[in-house]
Protein backbone atom coordinates (compact mmCIF):
# COMPACT_ATOMS: atom_id res chain seq x y z
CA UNK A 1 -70.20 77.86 4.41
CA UNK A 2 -71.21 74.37 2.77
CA UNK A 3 -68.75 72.16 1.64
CA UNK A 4 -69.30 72.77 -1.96
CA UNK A 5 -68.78 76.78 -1.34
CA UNK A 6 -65.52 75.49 0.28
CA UNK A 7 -64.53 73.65 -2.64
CA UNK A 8 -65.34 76.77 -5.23
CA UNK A 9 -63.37 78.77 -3.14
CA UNK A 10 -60.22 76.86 -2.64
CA UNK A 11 -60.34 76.37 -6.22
CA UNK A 12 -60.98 80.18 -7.50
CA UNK A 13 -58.00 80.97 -5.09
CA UNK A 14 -55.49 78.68 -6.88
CA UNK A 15 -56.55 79.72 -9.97
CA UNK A 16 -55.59 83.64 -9.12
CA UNK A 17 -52.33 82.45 -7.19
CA UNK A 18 -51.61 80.85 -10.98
CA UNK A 19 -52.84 83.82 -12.71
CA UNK A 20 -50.08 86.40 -10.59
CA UNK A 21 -47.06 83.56 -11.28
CA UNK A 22 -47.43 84.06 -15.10
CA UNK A 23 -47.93 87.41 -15.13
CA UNK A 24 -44.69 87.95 -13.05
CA UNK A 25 -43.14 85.33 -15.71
CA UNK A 26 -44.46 87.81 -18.54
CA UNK A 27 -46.07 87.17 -21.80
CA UNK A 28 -46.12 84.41 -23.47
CA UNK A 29 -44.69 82.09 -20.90
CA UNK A 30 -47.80 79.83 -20.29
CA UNK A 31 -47.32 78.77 -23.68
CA UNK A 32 -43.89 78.12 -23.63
CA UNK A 33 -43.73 74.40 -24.21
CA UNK A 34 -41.48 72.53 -21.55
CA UNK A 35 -37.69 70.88 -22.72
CA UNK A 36 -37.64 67.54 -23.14
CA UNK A 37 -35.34 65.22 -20.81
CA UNK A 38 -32.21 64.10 -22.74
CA UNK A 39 -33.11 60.27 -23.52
CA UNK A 40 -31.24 57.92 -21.39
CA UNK A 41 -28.20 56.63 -22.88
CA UNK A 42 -28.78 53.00 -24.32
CA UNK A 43 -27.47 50.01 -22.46
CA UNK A 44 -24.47 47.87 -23.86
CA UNK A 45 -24.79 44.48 -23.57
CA UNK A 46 -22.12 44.42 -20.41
CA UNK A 47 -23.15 46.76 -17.32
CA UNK A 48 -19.39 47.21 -16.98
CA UNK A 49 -18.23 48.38 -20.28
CA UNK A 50 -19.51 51.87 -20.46
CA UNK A 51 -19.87 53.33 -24.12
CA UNK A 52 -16.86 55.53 -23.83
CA UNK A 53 -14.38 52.63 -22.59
CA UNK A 54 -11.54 51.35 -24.37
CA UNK A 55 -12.44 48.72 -27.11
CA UNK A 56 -15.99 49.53 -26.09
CA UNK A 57 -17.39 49.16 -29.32
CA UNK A 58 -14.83 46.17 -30.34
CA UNK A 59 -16.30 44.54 -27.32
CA UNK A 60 -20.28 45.01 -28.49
CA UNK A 61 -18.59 43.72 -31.62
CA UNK A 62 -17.78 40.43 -30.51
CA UNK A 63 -21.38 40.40 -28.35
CA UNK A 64 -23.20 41.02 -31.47
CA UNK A 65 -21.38 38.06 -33.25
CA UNK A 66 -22.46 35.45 -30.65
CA UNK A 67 -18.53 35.06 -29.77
CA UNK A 68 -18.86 36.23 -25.98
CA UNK A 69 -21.55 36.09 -23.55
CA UNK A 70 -19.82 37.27 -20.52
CA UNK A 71 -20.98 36.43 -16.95
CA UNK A 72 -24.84 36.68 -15.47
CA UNK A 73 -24.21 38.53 -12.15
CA UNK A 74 -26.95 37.73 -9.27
CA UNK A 75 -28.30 41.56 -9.73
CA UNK A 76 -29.47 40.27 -13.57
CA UNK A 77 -26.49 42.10 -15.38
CA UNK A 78 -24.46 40.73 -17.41
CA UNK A 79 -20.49 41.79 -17.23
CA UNK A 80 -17.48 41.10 -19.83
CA UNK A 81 -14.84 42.13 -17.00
CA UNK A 82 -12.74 43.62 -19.61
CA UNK A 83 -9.36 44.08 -17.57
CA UNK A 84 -9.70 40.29 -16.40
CA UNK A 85 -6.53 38.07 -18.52
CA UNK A 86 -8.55 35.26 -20.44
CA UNK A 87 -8.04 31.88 -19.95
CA UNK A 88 -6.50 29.39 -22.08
CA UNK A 89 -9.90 27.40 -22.50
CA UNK A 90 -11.97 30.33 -22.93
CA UNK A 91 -9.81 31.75 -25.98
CA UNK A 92 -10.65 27.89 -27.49
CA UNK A 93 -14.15 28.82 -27.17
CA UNK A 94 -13.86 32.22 -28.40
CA UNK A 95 -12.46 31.16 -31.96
CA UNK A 96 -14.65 28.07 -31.78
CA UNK A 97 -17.95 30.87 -32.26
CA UNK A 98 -15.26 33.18 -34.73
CA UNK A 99 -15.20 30.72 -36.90
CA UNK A 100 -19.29 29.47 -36.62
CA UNK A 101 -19.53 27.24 -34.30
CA UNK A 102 -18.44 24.61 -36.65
CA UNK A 103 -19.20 20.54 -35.86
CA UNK A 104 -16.67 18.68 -33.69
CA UNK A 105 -15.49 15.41 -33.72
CA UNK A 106 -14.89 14.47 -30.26
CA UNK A 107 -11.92 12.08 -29.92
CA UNK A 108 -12.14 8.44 -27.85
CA UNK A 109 -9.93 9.89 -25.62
CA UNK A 110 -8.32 13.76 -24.89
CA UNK A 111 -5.20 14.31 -26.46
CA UNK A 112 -4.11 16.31 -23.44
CA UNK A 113 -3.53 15.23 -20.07
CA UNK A 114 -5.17 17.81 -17.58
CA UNK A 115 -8.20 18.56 -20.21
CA UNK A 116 -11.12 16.14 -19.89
CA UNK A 117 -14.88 15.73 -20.81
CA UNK A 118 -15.80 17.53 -17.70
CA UNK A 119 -13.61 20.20 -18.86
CA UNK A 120 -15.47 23.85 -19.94
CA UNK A 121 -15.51 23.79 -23.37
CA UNK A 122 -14.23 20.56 -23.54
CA UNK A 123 -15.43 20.68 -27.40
CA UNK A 124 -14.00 23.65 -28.59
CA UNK A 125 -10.27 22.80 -27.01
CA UNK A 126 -10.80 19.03 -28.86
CA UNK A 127 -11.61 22.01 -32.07
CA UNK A 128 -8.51 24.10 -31.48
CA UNK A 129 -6.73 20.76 -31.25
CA UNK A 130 -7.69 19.54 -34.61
CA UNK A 131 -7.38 22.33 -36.81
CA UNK A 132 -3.92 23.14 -35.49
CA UNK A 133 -4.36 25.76 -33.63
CA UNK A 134 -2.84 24.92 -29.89
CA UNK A 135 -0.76 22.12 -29.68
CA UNK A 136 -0.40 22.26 -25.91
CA UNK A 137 3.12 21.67 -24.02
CA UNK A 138 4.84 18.31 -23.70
CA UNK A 139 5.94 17.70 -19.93
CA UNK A 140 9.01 16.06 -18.58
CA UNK A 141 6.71 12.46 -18.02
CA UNK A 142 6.07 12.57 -21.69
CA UNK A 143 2.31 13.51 -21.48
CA UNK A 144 1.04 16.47 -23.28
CA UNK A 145 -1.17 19.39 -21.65
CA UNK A 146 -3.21 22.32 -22.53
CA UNK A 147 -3.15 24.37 -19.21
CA UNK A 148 -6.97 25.11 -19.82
CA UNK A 149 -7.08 27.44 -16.47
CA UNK A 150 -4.03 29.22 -17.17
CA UNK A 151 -4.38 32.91 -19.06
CA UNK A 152 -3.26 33.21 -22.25
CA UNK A 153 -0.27 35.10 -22.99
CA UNK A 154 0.41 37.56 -25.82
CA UNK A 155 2.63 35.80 -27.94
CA UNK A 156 0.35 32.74 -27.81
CA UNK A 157 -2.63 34.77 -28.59
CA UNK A 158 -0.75 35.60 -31.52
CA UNK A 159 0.16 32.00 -32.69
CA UNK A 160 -3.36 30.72 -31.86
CA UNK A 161 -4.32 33.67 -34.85
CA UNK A 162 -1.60 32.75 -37.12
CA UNK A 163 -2.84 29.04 -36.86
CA UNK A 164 -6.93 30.32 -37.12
CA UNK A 165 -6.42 31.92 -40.48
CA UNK A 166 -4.24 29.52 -42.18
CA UNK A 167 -0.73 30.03 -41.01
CA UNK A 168 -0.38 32.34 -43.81
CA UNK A 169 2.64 33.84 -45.61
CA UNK A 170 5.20 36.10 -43.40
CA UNK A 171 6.59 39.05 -45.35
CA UNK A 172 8.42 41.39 -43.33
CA UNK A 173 10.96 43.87 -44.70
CA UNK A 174 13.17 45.70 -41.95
CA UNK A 175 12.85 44.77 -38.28
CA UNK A 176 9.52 44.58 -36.27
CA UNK A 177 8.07 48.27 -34.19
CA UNK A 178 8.49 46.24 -31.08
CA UNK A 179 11.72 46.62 -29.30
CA UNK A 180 11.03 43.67 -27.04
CA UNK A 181 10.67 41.21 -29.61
CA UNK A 182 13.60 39.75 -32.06
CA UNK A 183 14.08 37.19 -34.19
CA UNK A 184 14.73 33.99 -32.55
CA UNK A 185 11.86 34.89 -30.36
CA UNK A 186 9.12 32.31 -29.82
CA UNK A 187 6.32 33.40 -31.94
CA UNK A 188 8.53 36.48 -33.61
CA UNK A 189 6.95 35.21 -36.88
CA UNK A 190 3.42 34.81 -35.59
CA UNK A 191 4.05 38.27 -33.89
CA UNK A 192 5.46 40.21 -36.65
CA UNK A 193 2.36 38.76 -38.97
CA UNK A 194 0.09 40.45 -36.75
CA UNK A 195 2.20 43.90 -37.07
CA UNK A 196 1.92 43.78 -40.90
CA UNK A 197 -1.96 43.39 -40.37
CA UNK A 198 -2.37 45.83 -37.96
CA UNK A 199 -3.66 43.24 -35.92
CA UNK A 200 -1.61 44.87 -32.52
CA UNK A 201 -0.01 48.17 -32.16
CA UNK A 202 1.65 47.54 -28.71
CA UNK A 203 2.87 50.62 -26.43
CA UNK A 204 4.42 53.84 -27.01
CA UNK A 205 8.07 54.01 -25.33
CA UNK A 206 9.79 56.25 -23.86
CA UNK A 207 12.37 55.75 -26.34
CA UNK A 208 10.25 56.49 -28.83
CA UNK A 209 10.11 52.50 -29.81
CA UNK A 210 6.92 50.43 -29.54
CA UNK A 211 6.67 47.07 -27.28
CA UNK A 212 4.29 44.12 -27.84
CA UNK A 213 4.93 42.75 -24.30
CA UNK A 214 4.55 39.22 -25.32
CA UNK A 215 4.81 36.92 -22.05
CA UNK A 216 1.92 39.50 -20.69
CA UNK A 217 -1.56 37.91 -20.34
CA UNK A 218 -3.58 39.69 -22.69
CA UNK A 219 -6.68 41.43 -20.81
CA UNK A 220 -10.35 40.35 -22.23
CA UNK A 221 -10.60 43.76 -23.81
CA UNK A 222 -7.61 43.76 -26.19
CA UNK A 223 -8.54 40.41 -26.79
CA UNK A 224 -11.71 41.74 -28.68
CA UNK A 225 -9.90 44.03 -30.61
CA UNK A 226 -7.74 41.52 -32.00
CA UNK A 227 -10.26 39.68 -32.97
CA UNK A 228 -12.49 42.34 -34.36
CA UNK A 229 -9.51 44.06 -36.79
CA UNK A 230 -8.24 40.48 -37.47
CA UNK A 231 -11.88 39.75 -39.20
CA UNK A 232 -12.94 43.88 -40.29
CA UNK A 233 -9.21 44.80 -41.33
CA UNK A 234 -6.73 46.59 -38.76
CA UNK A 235 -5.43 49.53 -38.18
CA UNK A 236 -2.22 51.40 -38.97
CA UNK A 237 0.85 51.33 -37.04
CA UNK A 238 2.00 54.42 -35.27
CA UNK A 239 5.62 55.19 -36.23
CA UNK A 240 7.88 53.84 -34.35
CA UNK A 241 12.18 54.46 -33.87
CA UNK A 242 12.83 50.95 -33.27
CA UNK A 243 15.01 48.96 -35.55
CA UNK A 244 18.58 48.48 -36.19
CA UNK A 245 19.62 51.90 -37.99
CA UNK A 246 20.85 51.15 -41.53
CA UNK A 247 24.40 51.43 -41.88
CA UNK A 248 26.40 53.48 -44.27
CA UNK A 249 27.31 51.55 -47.66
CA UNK A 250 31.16 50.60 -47.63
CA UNK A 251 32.85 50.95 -50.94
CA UNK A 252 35.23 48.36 -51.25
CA UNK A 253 36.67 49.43 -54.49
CA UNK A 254 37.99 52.69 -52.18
CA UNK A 255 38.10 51.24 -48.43
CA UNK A 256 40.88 47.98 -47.65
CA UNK A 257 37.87 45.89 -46.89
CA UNK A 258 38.03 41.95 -45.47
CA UNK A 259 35.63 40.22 -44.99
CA UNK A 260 35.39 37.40 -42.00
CA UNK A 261 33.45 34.28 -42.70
CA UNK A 262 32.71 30.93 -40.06
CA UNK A 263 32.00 27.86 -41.07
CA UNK A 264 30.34 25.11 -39.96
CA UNK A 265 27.95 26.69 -37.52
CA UNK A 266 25.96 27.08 -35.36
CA UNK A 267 27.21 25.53 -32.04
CA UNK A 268 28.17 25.26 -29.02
CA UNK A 269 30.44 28.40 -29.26
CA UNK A 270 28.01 30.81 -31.59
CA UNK A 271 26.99 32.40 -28.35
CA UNK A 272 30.49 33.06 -27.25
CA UNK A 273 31.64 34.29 -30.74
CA UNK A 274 28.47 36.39 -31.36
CA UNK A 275 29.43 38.15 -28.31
CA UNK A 276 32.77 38.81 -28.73
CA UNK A 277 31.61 40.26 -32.34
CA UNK A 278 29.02 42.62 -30.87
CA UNK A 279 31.55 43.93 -28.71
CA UNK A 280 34.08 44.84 -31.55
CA UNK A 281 30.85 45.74 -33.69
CA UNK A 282 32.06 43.51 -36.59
CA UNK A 283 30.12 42.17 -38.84
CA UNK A 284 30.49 38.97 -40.11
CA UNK A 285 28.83 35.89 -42.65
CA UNK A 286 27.74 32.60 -41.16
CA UNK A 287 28.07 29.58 -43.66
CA UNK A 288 25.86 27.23 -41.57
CA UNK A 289 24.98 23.48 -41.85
CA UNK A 290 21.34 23.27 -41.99
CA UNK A 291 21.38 19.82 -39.79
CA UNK A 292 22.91 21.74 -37.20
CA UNK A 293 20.21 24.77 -36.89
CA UNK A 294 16.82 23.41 -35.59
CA UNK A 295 18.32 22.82 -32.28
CA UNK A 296 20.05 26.95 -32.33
CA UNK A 297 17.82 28.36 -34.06
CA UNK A 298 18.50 31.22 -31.60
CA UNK A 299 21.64 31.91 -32.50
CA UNK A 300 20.73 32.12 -36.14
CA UNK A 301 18.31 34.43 -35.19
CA UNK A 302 20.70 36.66 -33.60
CA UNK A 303 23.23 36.67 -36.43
CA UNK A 304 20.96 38.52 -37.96
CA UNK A 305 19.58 40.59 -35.60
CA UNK A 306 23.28 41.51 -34.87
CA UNK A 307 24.05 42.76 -38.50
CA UNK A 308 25.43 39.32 -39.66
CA UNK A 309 24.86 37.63 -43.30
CA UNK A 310 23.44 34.05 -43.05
CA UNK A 311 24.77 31.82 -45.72
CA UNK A 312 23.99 28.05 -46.58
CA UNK A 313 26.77 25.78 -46.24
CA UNK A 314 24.45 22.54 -47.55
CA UNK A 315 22.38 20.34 -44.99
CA UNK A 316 24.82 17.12 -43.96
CA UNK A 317 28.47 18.67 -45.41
CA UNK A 318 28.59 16.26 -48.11
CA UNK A 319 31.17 16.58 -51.03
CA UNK A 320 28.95 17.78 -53.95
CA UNK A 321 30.76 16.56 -56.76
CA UNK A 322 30.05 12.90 -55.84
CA UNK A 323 26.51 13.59 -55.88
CA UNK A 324 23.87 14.07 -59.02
CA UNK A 325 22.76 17.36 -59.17
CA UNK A 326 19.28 17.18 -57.92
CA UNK A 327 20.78 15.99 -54.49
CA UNK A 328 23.01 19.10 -54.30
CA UNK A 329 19.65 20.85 -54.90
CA UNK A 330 18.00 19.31 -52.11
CA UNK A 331 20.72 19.92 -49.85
CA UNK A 332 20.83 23.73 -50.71
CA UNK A 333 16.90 24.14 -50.53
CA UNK A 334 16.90 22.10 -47.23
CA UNK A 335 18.77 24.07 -45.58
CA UNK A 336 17.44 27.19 -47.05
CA UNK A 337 14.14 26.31 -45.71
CA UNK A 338 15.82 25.68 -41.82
CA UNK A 339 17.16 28.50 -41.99
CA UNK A 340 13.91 30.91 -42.91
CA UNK A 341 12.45 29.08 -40.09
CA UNK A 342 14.78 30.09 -38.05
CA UNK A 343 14.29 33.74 -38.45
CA UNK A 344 16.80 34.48 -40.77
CA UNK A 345 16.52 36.23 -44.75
CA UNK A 346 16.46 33.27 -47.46
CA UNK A 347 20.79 33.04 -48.00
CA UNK A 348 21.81 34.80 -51.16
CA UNK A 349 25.08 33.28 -51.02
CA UNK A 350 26.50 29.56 -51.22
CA UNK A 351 29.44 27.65 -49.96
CA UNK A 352 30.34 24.44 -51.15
CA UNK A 353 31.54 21.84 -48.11
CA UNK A 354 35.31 21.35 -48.55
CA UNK A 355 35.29 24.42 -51.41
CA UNK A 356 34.24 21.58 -53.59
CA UNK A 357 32.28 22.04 -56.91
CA UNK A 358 31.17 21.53 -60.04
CA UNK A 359 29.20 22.48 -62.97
CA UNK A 360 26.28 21.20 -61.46
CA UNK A 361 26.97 23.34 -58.20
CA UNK A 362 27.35 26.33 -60.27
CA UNK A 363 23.76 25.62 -61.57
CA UNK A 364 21.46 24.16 -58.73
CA UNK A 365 23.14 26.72 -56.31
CA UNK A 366 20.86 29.59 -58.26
CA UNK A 367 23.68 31.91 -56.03
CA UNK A 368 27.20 32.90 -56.16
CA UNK A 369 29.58 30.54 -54.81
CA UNK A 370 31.63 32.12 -51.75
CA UNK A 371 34.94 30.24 -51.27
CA UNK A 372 38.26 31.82 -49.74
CA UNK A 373 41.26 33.16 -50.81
CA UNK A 374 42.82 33.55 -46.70
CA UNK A 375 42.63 29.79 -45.35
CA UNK A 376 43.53 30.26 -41.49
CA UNK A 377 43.82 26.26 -41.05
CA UNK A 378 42.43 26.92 -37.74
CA UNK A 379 40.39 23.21 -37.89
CA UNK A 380 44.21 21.82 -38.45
CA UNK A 381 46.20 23.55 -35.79
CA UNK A 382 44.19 24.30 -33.33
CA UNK A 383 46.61 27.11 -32.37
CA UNK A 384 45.02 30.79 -31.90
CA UNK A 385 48.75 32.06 -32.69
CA UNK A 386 48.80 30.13 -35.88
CA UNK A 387 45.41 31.73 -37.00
CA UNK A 388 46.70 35.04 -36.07
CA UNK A 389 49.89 34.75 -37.84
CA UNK A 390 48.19 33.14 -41.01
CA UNK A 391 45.49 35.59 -41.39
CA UNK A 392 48.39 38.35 -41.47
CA UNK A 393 50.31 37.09 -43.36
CA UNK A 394 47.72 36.13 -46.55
CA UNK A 395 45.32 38.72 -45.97
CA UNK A 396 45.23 41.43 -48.61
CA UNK A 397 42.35 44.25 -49.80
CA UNK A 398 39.16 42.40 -50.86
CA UNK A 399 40.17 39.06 -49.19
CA UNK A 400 37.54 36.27 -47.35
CA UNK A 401 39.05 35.14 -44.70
CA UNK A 402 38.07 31.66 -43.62
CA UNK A 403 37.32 30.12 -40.09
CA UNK A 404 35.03 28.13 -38.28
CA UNK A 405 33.43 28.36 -35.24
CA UNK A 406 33.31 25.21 -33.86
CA UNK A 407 36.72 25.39 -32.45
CA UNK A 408 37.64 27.04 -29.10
CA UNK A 409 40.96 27.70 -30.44
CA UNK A 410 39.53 30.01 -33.65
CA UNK A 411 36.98 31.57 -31.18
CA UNK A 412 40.01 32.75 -28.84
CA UNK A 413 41.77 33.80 -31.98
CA UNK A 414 39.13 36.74 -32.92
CA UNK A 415 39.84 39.52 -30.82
CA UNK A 416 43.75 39.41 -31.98
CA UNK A 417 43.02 38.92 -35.03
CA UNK A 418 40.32 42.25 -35.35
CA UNK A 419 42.48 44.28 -33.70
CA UNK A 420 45.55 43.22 -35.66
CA UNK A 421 43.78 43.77 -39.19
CA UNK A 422 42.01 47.17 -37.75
CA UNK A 423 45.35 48.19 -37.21
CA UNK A 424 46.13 47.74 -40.86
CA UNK A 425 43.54 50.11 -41.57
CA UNK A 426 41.05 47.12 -42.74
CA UNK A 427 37.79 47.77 -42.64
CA UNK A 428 35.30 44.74 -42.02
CA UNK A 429 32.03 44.00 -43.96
CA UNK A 430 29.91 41.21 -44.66
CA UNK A 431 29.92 38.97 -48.25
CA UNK A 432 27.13 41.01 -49.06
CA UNK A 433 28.63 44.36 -49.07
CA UNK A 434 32.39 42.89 -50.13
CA UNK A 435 30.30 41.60 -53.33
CA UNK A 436 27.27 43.88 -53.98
CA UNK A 437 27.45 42.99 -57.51
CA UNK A 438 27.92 39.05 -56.79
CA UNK A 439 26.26 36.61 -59.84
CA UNK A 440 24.77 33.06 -59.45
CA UNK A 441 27.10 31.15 -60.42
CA UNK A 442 29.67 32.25 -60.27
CA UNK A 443 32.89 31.18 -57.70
CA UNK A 444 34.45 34.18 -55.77
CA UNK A 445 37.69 33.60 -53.50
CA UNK A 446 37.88 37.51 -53.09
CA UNK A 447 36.58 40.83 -54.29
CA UNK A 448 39.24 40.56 -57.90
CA UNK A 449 39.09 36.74 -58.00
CA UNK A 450 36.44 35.06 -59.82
CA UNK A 451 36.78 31.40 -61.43
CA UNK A 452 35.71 31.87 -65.04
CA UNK A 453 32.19 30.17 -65.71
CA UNK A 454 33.57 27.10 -67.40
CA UNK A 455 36.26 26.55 -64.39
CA UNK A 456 35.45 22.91 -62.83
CA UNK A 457 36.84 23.16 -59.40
CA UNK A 458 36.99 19.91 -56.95
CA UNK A 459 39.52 21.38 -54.49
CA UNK A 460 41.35 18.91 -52.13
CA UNK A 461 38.97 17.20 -50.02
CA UNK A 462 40.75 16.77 -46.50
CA UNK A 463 39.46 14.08 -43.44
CA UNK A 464 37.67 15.30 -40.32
CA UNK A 465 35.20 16.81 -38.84
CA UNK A 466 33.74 19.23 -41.77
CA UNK A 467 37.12 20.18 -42.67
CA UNK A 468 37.37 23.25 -45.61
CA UNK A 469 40.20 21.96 -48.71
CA UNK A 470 43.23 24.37 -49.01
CA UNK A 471 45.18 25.62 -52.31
CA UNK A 472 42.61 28.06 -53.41
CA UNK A 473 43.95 30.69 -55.51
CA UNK A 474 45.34 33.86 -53.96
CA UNK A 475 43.88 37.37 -54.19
């Protein structure tokens, strides 16, 4: 046999092998066309954020806006390393491209001490600088830092955003979702902002309460979905049990209510008192100076966090009659303003250094005036006993007791004197609930006595250290 007749044949011999397979397949089958291969799913940008991961598409997000490159790895990929904390410098340079890549000024010479020219991103830390976004940490030798290497923690991440969009407006009713943050807390404005935007959600609790873990370094990935809801709009809270519950109303026109008030505050022995209140679960009102709270602007804070009522006792304790009336209104919305930085409501209530006032109290103060009608003399005696006996002795339904808690004496006094006037069947409540029905104003020394509007009252002013006057009237 040729080669060619060897050829033929090999080829007739395939063809009937392929006839017998499709008859044994049976009709129709050799024109069955085959199924197509599922297309290959398309590549992200990083090789290690797969489409299905968490912030996945938040992540392409912030690719697709120029904002992150990520890292060239020696295979040709490029990875984002999502679980990796970011670093100080490279959350600089991530807001730098948010907000466009806008010109920068480079300075002579770097505000901060451990961030140079050399620096990565040198530019966009000199940006951040400028627009008040970081301002960096002042060390013992007096030089300032930025800590370019170290990772950003949550509750700076949330400041630097604050800062990025403006530093706007705060406006939080009730307490945060986030049982580990309280007012008082660095950042707990910046943070709770963020909440109300739906900015951050935080993490379920077992408790059934949310936390925002703020001294955590936030990981590269949730650092892409705060960015990407803080510029598309977030996303809604999932309810949370946190919070202080809201107590029961007191009538006071039914219940022997008193209410305790300190003066004076806060200072060295807020802590101290603030404790001993929590214990008893009293509330109380604060009548602070607002010279005195930049510097415990903690304990503010916990006042109300604790149930307390915040009230402004004027900025330097001055007597208000001796001064015009627009001074008395700069001391009241001084230390208004001190106080809402602190982390405490705007005071709804007003007392007068010394109890002294006068029409043009009544009418700057744009708030009932709280005075006294149960003076413990506690600055004068110094005598717990004395405080104890006083109290006692004046105290009647409806009264407003007066202290002040920069004396050891009147914080020793406290626990006799709850349990003394709980043993009268007293109940205690703050201004707020003694008075729900309180009018600018107008000068309360109890819960029945109210000076009449055209009452002029300059009470005896007494020497010492913020001293209260005495010979209010009685209840």
């Amino acid at each position: 046999m040729t080669a060619p007749d060897r050829r033929n044949h090999r080829f007739i011999a395939l063809f009937a092998a392929l006839v017998l397979v499709l008859a044994a397949l049976g009709p129709g089958a050799a024109a069955a066309p085959a199924e197509p291969e599922p297309p290959p799913p398309t590549a992200g940008t990083f090789s290690d954020v797969p489409a299905d991961s968490q912030f996945g598409p938040e992540i392409e997000w912030l690719a697709g806006r120029g904002v992150t490159t990520g890292w060239l790895e020696p295979d040709g990929t490029r990875t984002f390393r999502p679980l990796e904390p970011i670093a100080r410098n490279a959350m600089a340079a991530f807001l730098h491209r948010l907000a466009g890549q806008p010109p920068v000024t480079l300075p002579e010479a770097s505000p901060f001490a451990d961030v140079s020219p050399t620096t990565p991103f040198y530019p966009e830390i000199m940006w951040a600088h400028q627009e008040g976004i970081t301002t960096g940490w002042t060390e013992a030798n007096g030089t300032r830092t930025f800590r370019p290497w170290n990772p950003i923690a949550r509750d700076a991440m949330a400041a630097f955003l604050f800062r990025y969009s403006g530093e706007p407006e705060v406006v939080t009713e009730g307490p945060l979702p986030f049982g580990d943050v309280r007012p008082g807390d660095a950042f707990h404005r910046e943070i709770a902002w963020l909440a109300t935007r739906g900015v951050t959600t935080g993490w379920p609790t077992a408790s059934g309460c949310r936390e925002y873990r703020p001294l955590s370094p936030i990981a590269r990935d949730a650092m892409a979905a705060f960015l990407h809801r803080l510029v598309n709009g977030g996303v809604e809270m999932p309810p949370s049990e946190c919070g202080v519950p809201t107590p029961t109303p007191v009538d006071c026109a039914e219940t022997r209510c008193v209410a305790l008030t300190f003066d004076d505050g806060p200072g060295v022995h807020s802590e101290r008192l603030l404790d001993l209140l929590k214990q008893e679960e009293v509330p109380a009102t604060f009548f602070v100076v607002g010279q005195r709270v930049p510097t415990r602007a903690a304990s503010v804070a916990r006042m109300v966090a604790e149930g307390h009522q915040v009230g402004n006792h004027s900025y330097t304790h001055p007597e208000f009659p001796k001064l015009t009336g627009e001074a008395q209104r700069a001391e009241i919305e001084r230390t208004d303003t001190v106080i809402v930085a602190a982390g405490a409501p705007k005071p709804t209530v007003f007392r007068p250094p010394f109890g002294a006032w006068d029409a043009a109290t009544r009418r700057v103060a744009a708030m009932p005036l709280i005075l006294w009608n149960v003076d413990t003399l506690d600055w004068k005696h110094r005598d717990p006993a004395q405080t104890l006996a006083i109290t006692l002795r004046d105290t009647r339904p409806g009264s407003i007791v007066l202290m002040h808690e920069t004396h050891a004496t009147t914080i020793e006094a406290v626990p006799e004197v709850i349990d003394a006037l709980r043993a009268r069947g007293y109940t205690f409540v703050t201004i707020a609930d003694l008075l729900p029905n309180a009018r600018a104003g107008s000068v309360y020394y109890s819960r029945t006595s109210v000076a009449p509007a055209s009452e002029v009252n300059v009470d005896r002013l007494l020497t010492g250290d913020l001293q209260p006057s005495t010979g209010v009237p009685g209840p």
